[in-house]
Structures are given as C-alpha cells and as structure tokens.
PDB file of N, CA and C in Angstrom:
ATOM      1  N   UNK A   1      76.829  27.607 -16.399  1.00  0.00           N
ATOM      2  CA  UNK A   1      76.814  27.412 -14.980  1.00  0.00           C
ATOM      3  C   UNK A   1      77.519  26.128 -14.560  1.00  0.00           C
ATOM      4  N   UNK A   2      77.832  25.726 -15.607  1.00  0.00           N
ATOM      5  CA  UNK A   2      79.282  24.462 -15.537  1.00  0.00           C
ATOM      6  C   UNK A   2      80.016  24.751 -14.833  1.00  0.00           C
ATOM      7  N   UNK A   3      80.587  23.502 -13.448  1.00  0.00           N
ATOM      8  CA  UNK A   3      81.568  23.589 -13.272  1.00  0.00           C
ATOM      9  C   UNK A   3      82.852  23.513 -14.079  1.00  0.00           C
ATOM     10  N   UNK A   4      83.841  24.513 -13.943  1.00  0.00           N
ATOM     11  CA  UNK A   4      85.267  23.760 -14.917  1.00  0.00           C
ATOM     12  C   UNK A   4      85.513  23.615 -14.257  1.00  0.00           C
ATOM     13  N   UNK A   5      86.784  22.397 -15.032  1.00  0.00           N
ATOM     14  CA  UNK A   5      87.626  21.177 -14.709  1.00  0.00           C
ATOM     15  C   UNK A   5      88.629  21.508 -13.383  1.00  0.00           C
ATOM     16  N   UNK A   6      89.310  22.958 -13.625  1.00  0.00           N
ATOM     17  CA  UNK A   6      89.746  23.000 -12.597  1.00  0.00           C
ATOM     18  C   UNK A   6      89.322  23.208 -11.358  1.00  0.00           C
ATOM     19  N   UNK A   7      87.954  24.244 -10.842  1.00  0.00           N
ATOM     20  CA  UNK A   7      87.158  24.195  -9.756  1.00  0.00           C
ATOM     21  C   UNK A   7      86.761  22.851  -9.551  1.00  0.00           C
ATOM     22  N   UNK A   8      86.244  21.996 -10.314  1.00  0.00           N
ATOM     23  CA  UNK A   8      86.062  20.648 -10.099  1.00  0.00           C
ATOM     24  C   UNK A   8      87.027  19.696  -9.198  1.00  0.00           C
ATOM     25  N   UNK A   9      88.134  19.904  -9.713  1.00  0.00           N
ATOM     26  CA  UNK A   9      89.510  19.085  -9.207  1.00  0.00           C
ATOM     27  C   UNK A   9      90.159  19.678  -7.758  1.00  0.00           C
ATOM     28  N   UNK A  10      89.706  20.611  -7.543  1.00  0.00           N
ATOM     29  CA  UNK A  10      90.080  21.322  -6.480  1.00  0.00           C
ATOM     30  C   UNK A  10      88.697  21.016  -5.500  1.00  0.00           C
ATOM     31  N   UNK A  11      88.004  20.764  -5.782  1.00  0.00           N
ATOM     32  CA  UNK A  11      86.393  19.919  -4.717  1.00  0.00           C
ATOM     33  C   UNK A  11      87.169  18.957  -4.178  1.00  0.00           C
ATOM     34  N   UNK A  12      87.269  18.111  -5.251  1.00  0.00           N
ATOM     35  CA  UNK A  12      87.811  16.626  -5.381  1.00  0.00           C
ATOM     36  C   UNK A  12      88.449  16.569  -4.251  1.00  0.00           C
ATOM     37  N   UNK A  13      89.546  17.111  -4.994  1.00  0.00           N
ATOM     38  CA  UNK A  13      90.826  17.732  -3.930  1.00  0.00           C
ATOM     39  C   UNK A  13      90.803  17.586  -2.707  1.00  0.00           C
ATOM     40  N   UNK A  14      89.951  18.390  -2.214  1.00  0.00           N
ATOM     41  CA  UNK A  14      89.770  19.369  -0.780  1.00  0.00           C
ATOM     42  C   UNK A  14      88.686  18.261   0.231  1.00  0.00           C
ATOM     43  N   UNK A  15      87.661  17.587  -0.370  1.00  0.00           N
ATOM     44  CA  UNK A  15      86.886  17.008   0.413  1.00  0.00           C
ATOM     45  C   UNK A  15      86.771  15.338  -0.086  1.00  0.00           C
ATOM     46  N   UNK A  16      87.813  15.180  -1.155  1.00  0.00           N
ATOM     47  CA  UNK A  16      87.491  13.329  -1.655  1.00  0.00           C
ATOM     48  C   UNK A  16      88.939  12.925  -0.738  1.00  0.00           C
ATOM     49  N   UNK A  17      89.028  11.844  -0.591  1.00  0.00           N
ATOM     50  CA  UNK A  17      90.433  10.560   0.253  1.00  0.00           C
ATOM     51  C   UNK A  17      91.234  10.904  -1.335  1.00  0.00           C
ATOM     52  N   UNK A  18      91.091  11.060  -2.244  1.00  0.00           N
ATOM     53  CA  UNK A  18      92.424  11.060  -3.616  1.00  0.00           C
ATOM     54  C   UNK A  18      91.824  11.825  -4.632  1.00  0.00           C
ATOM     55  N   UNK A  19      92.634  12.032  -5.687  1.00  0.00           N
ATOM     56  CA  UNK A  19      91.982  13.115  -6.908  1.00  0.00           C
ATOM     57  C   UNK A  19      90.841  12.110  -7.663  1.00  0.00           C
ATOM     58  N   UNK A  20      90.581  10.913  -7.290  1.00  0.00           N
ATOM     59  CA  UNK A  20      89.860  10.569  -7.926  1.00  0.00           C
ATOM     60  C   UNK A  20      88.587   9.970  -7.709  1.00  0.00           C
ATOM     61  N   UNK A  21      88.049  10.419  -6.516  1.00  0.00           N
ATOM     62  CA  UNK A  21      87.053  10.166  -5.408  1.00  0.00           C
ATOM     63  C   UNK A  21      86.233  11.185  -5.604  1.00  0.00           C
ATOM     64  N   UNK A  22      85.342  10.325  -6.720  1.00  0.00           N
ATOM     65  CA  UNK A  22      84.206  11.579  -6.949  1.00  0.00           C
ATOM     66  C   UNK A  22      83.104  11.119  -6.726  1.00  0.00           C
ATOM     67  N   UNK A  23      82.916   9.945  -6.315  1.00  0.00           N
ATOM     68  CA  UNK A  23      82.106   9.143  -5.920  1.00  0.00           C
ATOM     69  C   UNK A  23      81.735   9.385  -4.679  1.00  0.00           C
ATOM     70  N   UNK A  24      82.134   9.880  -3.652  1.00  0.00           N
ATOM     71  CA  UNK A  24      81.943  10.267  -2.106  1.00  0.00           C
ATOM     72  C   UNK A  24      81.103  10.870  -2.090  1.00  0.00           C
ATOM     73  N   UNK A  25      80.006  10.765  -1.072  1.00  0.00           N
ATOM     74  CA  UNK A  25      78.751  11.858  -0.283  1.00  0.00           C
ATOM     75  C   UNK A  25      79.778  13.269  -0.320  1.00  0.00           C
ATOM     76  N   UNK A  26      80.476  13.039   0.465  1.00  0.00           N
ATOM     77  CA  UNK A  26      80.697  14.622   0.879  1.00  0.00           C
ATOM     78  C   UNK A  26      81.356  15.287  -0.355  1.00  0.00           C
ATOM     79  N   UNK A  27      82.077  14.631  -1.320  1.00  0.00           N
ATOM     80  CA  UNK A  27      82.180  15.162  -2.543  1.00  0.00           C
ATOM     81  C   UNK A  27      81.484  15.671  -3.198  1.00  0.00           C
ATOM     82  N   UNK A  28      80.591  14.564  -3.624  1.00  0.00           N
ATOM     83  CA  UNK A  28      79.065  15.146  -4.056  1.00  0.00           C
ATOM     84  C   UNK A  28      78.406  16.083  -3.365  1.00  0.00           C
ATOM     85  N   UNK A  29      78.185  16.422  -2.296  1.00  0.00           N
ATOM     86  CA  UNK A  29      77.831  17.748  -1.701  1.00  0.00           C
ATOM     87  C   UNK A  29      77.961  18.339  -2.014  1.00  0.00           C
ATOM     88  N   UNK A  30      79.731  18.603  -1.893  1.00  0.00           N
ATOM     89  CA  UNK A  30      80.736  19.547  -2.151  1.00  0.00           C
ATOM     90  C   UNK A  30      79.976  20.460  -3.748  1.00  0.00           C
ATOM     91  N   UNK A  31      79.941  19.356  -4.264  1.00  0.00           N
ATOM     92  CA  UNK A  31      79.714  20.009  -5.937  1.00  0.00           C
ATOM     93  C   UNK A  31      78.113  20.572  -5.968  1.00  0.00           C
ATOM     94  N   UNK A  32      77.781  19.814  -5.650  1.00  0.00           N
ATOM     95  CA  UNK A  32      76.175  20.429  -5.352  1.00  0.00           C
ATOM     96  C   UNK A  32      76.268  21.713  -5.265  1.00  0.00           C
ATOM     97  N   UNK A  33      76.824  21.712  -4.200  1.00  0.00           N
ATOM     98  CA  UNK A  33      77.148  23.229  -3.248  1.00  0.00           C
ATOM     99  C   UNK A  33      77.459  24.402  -3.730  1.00  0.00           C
ATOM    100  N   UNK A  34      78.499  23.890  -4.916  1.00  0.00           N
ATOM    101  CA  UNK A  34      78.773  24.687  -5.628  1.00  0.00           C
ATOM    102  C   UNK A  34      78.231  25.189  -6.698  1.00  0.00           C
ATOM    103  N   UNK A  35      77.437  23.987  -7.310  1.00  0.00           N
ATOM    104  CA  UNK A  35      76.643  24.847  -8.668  1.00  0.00           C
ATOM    105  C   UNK A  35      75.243  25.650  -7.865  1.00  0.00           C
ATOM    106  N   UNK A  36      75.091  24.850  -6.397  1.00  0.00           N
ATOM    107  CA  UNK A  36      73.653  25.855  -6.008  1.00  0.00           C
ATOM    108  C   UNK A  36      74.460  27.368  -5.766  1.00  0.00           C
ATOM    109  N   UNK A  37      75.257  27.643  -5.408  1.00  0.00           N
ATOM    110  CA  UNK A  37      75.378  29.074  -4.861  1.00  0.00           C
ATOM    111  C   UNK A  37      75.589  29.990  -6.600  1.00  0.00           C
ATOM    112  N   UNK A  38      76.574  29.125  -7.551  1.00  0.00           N
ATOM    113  CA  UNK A  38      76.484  30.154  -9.114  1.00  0.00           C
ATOM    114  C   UNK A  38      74.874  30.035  -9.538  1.00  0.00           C
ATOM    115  N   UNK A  39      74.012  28.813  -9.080  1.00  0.00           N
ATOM    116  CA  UNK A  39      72.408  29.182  -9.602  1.00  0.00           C
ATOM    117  C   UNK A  39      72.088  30.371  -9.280  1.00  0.00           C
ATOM    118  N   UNK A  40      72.169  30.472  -7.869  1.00  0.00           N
ATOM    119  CA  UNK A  40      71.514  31.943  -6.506  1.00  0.00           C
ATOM    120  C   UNK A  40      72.348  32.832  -7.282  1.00  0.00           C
ATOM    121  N   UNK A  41      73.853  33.003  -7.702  1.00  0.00           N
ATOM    122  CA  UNK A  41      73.857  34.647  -8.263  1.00  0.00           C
ATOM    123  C   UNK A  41      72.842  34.645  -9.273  1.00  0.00           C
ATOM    124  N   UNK A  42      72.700  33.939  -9.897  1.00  0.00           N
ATOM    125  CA  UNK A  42      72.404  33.545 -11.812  1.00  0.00           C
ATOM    126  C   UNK A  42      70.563  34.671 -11.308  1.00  0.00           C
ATOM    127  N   UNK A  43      70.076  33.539 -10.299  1.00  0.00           N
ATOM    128  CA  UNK A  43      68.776  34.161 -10.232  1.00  0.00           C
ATOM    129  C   UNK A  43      68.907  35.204  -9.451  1.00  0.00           C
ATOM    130  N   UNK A  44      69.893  36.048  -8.907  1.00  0.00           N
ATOM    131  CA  UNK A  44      69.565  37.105  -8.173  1.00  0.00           C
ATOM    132  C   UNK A  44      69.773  38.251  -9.374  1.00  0.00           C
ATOM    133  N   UNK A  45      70.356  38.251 -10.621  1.00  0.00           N
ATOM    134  CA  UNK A  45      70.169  38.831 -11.427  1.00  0.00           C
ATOM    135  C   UNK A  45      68.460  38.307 -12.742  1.00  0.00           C
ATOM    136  N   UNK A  46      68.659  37.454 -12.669  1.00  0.00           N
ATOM    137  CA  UNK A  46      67.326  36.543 -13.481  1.00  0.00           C
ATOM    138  C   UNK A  46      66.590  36.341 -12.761  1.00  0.00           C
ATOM    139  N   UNK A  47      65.466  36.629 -11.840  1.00  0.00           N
ATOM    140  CA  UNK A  47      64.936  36.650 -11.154  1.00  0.00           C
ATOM    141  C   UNK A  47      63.448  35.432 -11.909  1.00  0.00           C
ATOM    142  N   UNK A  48      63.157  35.639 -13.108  1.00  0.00           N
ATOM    143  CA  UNK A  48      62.103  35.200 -13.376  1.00  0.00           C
ATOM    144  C   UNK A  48      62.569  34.568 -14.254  1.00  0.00           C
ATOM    145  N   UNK A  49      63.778  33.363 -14.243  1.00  0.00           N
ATOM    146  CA  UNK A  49      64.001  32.674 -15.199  1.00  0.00           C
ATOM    147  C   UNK A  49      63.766  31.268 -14.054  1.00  0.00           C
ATOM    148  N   UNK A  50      62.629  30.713 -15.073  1.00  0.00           N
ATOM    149  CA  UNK A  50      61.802  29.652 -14.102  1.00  0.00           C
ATOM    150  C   UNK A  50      62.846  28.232 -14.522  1.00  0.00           C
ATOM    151  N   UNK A  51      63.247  28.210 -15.585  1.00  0.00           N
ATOM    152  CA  UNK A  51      64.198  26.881 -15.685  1.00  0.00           C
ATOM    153  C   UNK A  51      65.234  26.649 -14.526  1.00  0.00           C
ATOM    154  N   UNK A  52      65.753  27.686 -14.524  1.00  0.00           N
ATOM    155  CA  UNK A  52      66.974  28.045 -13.395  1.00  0.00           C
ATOM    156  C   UNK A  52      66.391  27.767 -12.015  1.00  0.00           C
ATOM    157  N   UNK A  53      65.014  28.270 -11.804  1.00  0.00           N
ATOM    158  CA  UNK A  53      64.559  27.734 -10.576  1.00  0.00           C
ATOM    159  C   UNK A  53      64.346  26.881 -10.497  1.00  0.00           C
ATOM    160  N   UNK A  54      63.583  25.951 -10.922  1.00  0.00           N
ATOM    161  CA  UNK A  54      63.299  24.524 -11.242  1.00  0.00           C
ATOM    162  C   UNK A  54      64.720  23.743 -10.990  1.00  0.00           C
ATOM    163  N   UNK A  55      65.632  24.369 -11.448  1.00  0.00           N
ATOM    164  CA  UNK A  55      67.076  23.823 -11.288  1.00  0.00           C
ATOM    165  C   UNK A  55      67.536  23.586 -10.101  1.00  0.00           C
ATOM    166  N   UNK A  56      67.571  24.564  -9.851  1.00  0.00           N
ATOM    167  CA  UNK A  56      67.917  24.806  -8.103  1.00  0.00           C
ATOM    168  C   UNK A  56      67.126  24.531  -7.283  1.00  0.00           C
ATOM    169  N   UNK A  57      66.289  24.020  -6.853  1.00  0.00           N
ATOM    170  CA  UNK A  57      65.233  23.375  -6.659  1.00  0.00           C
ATOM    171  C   UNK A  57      65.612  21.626  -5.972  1.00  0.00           C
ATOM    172  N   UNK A  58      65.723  21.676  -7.343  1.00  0.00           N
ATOM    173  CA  UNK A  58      66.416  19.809  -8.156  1.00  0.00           C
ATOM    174  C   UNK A  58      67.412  19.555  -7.234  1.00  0.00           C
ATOM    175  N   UNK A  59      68.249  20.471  -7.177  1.00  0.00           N
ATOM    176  CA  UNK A  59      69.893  20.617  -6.706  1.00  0.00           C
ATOM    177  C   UNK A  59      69.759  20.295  -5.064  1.00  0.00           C
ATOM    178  N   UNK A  60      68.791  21.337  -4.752  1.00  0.00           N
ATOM    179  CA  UNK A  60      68.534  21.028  -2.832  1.00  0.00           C
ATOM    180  C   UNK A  60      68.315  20.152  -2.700  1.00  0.00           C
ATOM    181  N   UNK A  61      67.615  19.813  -3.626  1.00  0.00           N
ATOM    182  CA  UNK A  61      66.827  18.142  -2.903  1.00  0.00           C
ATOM    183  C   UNK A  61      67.727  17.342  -3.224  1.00  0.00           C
ATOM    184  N   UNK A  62      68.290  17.338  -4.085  1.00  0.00           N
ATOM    185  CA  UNK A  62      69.158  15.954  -4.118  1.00  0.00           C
ATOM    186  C   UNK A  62      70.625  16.043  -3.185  1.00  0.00           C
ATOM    187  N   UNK A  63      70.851  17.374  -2.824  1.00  0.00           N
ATOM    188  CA  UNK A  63      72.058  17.834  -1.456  1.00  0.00           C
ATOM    189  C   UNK A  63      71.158  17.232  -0.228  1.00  0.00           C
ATOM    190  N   UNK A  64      69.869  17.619   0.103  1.00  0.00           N
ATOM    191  CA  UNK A  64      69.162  17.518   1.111  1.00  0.00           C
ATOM    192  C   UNK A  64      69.304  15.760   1.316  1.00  0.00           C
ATOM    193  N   UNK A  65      68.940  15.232   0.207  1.00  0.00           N
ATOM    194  CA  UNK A  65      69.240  13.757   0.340  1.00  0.00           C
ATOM    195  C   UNK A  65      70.463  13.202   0.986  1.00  0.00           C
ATOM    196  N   UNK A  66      71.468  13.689  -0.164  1.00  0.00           N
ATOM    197  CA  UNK A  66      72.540  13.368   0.139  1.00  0.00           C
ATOM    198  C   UNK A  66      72.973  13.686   1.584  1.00  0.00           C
ATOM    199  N   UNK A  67      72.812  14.972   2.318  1.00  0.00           N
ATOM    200  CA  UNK A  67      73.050  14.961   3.764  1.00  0.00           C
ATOM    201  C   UNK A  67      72.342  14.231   4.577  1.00  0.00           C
ATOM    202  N   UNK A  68      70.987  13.528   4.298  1.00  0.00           N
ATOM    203  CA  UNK A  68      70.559  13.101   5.252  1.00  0.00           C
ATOM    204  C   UNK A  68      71.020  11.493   5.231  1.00  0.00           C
ATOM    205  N   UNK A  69      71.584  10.632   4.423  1.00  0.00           N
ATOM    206  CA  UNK A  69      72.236   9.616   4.272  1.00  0.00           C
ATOM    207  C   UNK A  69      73.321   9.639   4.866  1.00  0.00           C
ATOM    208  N   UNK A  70      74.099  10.931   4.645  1.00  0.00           N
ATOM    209  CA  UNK A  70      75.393  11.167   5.599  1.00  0.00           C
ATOM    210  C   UNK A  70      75.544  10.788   6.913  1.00  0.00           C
ATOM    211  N   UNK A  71      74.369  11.868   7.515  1.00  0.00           N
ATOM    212  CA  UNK A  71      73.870  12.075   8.768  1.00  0.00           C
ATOM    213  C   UNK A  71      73.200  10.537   9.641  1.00  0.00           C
ATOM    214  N   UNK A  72      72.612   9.785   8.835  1.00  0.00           N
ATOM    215  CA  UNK A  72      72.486   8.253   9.128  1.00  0.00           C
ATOM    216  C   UNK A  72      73.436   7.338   9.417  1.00  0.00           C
ATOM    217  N   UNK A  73      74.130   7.865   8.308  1.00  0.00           N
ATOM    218  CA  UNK A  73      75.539   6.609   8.211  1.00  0.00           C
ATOM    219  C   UNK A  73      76.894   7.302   9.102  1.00  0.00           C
ATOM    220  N   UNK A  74      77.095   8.798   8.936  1.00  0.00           N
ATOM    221  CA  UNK A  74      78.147   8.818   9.879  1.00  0.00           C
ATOM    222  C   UNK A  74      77.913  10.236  10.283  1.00  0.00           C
ATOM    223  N   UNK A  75      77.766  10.390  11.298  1.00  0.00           N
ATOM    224  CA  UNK A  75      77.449  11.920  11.735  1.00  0.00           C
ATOM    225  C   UNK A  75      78.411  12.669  11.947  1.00  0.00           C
ATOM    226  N   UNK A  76      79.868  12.448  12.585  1.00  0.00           N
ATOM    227  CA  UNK A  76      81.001  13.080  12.545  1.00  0.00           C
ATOM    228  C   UNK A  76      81.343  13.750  11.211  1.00  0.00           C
ATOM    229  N   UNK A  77      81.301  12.994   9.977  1.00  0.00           N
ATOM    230  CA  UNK A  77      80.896  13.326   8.882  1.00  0.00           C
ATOM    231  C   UNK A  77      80.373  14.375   8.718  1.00  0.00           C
ATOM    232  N   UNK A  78      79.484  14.244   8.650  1.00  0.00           N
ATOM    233  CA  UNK A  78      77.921  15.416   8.449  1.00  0.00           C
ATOM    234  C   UNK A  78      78.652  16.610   8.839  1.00  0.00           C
ATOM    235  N   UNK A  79      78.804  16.940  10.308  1.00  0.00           N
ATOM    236  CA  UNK A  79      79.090  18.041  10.991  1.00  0.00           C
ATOM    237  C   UNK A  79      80.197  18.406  10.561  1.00  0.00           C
ATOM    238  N   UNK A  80      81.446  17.997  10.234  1.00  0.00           N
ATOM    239  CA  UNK A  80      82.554  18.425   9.562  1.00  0.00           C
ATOM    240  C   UNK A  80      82.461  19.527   8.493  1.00  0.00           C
ATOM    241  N   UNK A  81      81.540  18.330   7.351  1.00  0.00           N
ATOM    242  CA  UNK A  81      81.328  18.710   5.717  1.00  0.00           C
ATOM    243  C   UNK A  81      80.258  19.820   6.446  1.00  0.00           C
ATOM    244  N   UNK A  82      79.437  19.994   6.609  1.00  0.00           N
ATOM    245  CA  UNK A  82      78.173  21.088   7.024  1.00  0.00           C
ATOM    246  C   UNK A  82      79.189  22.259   7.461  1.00  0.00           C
ATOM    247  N   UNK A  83      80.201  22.315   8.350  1.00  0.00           N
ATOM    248  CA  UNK A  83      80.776  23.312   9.134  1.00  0.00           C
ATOM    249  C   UNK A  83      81.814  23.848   8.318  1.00  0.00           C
ATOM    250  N   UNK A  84      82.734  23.011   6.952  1.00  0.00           N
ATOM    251  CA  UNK A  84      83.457  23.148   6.484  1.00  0.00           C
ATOM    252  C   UNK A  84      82.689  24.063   5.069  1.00  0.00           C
ATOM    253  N   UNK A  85      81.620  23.491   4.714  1.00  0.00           N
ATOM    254  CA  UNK A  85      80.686  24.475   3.356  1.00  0.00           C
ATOM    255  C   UNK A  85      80.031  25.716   3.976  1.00  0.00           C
ATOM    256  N   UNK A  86      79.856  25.823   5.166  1.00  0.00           N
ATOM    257  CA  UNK A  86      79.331  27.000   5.698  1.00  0.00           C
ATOM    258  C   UNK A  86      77.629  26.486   5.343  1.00  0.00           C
ATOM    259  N   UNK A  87      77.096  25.425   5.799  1.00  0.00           N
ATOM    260  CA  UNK A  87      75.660  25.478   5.607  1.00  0.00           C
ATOM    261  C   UNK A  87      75.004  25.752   7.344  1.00  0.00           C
ATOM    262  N   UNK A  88      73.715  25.940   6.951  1.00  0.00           N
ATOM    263  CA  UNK A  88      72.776  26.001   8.129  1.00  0.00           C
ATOM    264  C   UNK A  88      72.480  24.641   8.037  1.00  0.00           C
ATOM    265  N   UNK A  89      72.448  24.061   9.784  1.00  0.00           N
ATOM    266  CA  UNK A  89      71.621  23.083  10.490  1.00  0.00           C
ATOM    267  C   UNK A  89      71.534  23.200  11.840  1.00  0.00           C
TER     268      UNK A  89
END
C-alpha cells in the first residue's frame, strides 16, 4: 500500500513550490490522501482486516491535524488544497 516513487513525485510535483518540498502541509496532505483512499479500496475488499483499520484511522487523524493547522495559519490555503483533493468541509 506503498506509495511508489513515481506517484510520490508527481504529489510533490502538483501541490509542493519545487520537486523537493516534501516538507509542506499541503504536501503532506496530499500524500495522506493518497494512501487513505488505496487503504478504503484495500478494506472495501478486507473488510475485517483490523490492522488496516487501525491504519486508516492513524492516517485521518494525522490529515485531520494537519488541516486544521492549515486552516489556522492560512485559510486561502486550506480551501484551495480541500477543493483541489476533492474532500468534504
């Protein structure tokens, strides 16, 4: 359920200031974002694989964090990255 290197670099890409801005909130989202939605297929076939939930779980909360720091520090921000991943708020 690894990201590869190239889906990785193409996050980077798409939502960091340079290829090497992996350090950014909205980067980090970005990736979040992405391993939560391959968790949700993973468990819509594994339904009762409790590690995987526990996982994903982990994953919200630490996205949930991460947006709400966003949302403190720059809200133009927020609404961009939120509108650009397709999340609910």
């Amino acid at each position: 359920m690894a990201l590869t290197k190239e889906r990785k670099a193409e996050i980077v890409k798409k939502f960091g200031k340079n290829e090497k801005d992996t350090g950014s909130v909205q980067v980090q989202v970005a990736l979040l974002t992405d391993q939560i939605k391959a968790l949700t297929a993973h468990l819509k076939a594994n339904h009762k694989d409790a590690a995987s939930k526990r996982s994903l779980q982990i994953l919200v909360g630490q996205r949930r964090s991460l947006l709400d720091y966003l949302i403190r520090t720059d809200r133009d921000a927020y609404f961009h990255l939120i509108n650009d991943l397709g999340l609910r708020k």
